[in-house]
Protein backbone atom coordinates (compact mmCIF):
# COMPACT_ATOMS: atom_id res chain seq x y z
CA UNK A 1 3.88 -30.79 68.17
CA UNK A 2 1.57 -32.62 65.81
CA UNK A 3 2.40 -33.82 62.28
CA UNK A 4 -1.05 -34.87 60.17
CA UNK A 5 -0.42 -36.69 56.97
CA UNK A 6 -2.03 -36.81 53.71
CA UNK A 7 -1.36 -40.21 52.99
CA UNK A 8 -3.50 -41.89 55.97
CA UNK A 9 -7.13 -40.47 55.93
CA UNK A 10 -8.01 -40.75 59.05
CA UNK A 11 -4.95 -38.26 60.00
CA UNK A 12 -5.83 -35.72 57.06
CA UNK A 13 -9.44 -35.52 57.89
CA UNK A 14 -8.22 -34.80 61.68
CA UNK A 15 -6.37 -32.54 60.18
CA UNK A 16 -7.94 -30.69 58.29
CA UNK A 17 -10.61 -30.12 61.48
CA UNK A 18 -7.67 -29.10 63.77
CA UNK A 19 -5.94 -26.69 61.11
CA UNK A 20 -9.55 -25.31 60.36
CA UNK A 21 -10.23 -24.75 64.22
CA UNK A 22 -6.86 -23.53 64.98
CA UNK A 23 -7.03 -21.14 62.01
CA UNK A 24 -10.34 -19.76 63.28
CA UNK A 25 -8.62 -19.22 66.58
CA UNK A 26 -5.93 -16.80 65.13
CA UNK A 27 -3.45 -19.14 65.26
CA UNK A 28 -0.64 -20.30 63.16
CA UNK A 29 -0.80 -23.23 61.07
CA UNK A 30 2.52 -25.40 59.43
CA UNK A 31 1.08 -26.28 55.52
CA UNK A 32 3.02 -27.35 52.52
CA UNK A 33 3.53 -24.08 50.20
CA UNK A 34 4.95 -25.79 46.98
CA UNK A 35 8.58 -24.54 47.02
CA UNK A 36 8.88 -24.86 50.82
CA UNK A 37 6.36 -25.23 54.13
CA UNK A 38 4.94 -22.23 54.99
CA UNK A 39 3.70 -20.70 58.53
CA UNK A 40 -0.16 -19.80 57.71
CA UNK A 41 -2.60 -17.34 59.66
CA UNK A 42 -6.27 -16.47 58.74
CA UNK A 43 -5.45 -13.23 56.57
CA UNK A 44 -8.66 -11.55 58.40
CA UNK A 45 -7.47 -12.99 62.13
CA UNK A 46 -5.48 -10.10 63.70
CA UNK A 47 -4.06 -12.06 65.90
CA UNK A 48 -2.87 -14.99 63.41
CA UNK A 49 -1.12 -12.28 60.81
CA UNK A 50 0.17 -10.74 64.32
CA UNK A 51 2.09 -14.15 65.69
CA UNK A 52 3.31 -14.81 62.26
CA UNK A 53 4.54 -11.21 62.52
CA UNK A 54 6.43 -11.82 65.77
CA UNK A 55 7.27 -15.48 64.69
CA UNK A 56 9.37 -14.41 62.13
CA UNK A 57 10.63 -11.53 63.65
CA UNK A 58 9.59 -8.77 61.40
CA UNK A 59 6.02 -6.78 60.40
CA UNK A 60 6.39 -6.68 56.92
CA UNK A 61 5.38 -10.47 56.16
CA UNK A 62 1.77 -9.82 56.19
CA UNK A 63 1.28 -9.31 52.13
CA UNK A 64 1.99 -12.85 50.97
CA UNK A 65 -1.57 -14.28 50.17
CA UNK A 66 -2.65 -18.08 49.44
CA UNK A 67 -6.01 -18.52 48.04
CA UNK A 68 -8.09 -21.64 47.59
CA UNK A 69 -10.59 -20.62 44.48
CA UNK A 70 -9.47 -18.57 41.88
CA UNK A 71 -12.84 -16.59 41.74
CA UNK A 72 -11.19 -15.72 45.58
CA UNK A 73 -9.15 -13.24 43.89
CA UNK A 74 -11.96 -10.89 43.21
CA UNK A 75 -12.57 -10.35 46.24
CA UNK A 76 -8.96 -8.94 47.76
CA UNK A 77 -7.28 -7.43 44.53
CA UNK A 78 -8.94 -4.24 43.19
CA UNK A 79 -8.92 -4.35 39.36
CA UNK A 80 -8.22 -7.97 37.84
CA UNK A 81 -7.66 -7.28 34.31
CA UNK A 82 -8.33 -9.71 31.17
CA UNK A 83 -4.47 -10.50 30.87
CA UNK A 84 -4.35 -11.19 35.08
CA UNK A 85 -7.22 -13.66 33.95
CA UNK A 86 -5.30 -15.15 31.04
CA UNK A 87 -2.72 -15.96 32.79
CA UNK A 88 -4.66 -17.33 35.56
CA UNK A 89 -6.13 -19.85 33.14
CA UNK A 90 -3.40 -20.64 32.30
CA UNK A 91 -0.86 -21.18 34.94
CA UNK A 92 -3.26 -21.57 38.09
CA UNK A 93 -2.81 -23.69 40.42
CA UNK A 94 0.35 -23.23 40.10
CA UNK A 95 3.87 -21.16 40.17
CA UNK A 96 2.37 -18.19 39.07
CA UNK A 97 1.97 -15.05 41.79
CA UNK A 98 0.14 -11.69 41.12
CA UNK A 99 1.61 -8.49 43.11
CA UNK A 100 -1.49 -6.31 43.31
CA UNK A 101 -3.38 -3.65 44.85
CA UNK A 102 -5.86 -5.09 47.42
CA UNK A 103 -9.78 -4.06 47.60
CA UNK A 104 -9.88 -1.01 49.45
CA UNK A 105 -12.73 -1.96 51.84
CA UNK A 106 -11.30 -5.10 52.89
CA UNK A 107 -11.61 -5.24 57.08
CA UNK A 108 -9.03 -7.83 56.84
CA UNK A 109 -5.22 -7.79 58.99
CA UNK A 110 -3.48 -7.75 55.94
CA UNK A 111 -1.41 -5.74 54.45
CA UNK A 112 -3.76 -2.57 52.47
CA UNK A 113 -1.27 -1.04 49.86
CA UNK A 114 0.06 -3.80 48.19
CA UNK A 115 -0.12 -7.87 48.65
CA UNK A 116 1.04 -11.13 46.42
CA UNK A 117 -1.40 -13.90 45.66
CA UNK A 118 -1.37 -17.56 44.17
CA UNK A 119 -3.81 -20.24 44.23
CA UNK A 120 -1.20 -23.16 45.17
CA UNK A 121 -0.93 -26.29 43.68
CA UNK A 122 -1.09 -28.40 46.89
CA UNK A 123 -4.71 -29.71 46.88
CA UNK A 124 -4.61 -29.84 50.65
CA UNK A 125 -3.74 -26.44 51.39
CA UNK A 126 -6.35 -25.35 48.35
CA UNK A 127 -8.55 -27.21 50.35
CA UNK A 128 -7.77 -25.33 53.82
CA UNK A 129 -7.80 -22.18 51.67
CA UNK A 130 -11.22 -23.02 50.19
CA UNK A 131 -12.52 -23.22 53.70
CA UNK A 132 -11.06 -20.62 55.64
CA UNK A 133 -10.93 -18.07 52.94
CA UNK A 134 -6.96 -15.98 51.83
CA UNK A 135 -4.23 -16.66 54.52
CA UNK A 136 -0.99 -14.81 54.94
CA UNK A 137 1.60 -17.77 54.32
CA UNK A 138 5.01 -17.23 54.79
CA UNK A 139 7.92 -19.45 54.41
CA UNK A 140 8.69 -21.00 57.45
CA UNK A 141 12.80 -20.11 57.50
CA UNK A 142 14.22 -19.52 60.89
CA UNK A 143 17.34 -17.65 62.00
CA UNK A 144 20.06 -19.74 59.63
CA UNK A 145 17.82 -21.90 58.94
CA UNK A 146 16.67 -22.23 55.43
CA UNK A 147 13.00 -22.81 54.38
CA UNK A 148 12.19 -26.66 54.95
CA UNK A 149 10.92 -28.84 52.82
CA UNK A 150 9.48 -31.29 54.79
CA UNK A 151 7.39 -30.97 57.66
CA UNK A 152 9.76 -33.10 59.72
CA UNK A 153 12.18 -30.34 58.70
CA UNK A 154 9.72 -27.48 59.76
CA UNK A 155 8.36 -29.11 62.60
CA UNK A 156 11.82 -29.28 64.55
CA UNK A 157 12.71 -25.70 63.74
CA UNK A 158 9.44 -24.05 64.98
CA UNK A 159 9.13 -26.88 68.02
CA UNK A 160 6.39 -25.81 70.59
CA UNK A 161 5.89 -22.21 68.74
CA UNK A 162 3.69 -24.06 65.74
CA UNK A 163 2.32 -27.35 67.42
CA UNK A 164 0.50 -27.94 64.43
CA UNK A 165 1.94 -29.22 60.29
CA UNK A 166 0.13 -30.70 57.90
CA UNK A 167 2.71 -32.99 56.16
CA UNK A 168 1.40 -32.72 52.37
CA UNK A 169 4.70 -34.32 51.07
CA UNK A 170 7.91 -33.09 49.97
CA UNK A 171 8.22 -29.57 49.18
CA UNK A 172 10.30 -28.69 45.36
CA UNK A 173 12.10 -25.48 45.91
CA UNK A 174 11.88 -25.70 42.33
CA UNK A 175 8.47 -24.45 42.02
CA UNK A 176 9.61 -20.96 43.48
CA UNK A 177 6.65 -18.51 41.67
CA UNK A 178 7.21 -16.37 39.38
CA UNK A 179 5.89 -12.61 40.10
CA UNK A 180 4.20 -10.38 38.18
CA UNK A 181 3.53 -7.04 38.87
CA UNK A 182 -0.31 -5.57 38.19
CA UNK A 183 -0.32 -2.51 39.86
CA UNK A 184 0.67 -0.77 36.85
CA UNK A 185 -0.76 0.30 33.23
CA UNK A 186 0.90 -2.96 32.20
CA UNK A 187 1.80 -6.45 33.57
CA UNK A 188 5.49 -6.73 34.47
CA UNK A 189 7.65 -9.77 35.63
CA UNK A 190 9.50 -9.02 38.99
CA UNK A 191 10.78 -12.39 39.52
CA UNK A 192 11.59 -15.18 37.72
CA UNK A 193 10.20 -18.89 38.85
CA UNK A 194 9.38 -21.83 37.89
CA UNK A 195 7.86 -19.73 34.69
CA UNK A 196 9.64 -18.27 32.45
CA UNK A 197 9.00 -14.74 30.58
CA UNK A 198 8.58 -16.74 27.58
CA UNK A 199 5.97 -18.80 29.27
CA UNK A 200 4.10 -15.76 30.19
CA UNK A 201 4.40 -14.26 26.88
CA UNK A 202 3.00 -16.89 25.01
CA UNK A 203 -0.28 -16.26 27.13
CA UNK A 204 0.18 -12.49 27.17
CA UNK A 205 2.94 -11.22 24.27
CA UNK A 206 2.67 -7.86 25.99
CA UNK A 207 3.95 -8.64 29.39
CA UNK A 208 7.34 -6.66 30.25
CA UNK A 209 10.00 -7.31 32.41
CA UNK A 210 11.60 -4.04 33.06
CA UNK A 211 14.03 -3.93 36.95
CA UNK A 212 12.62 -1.49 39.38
């Protein structure tokens, strides 16, 4: 297994290339996801959303979406309202994750009914984002093993399945997202984050949070 570092150039730029190859590939990429590292597939590469599928041991994983633009999000969710963009301005990058209804004519290996997106605030996954367009990122937890939050961490758990982790720094578990529902009338929070409702609300007053 490889471990690329942000701090030394040389190894991010190599990086980068080999995460951007790989990715292109339909394979599975190790990259830092803010509250823990994350195992990350081309969201259009069947194969890619398919190992991370069979990596983690289950085929429901394929609706968690990173993005590395925010105008990105116009093209996967169907209706971005005025309050989704409020609170974009606001809180993007960042701990802020939309639960929305994806374009319907989107040829992509993602999930079509329903999918989560954030625009991180790691620059150098924005910056893998930015280039290989939305990838299904999931955290990269193993049996009774916990999410890292290190590469070192991740690297040892995954071994030879993920040869490659781009070590961005330490992960903050603390910076778990807040969710908010938009596949409704109105925005709702689902889960709370690093954002509160009161956060939200001073962007948006009329945001709910109501338990399914």
């Amino acid at each position: 297994m490889t471990l690329f570092h942000h701090d030394a150039a040389a190894s991010r730029e190599e990086g980068t290339a080999v995460a951007l190859a790989g990715l292109r590939r339909g394979e599975v990429v190790g990259l830092h996801a803010d509250s823990s590292y994350a195992l990350a597939a081309d969201a259009f590469s069947s194969r890619g959303v398919l190992t991370v599928q069979e990596l983690k041991g289950r085929g429901d994983f394929a609706t968690a979406i990173l993005i590395g633009r925010e105008m990105a999000v116009d093209g996967i969710v169907e209706n971005v309202t005025e309050d989704m963009r409020k609170l974009m301005a606001a809180f993007w990058p960042g701990g802020l994750t939309f639960l929305a209804r994806p374009q319907r004519t989107l040829a992509w290996a993602a999930n079509r009914d329903s999918i989560s997106v954030r625009l991180p605030s790691n620059e150098w996954t924005r910056e893998i984002a930015a280039e290989i367009g939305p990838m299904v990122a999931v955290a990269a937890s193993r049996g009774a093993h916990k999410a890292p939050t290190t590469a070192t961490q991740a690297a040892e758990i995954w071994g030879s399945d993920v040869p490659h982790w781009l070590d961005a720094g330490m992960a903050d578990f603390e910076k778990k997202s807040t969710v908010v529902d938009c596949r409704g009338d109105r925005l709702n929070i689902v889960r709370l984050g690093c954002l509160s409702a009161s956060n939200l609300r001073q962007v948006v007053p009329g945001i709910t949070m109501i338990a399914s």
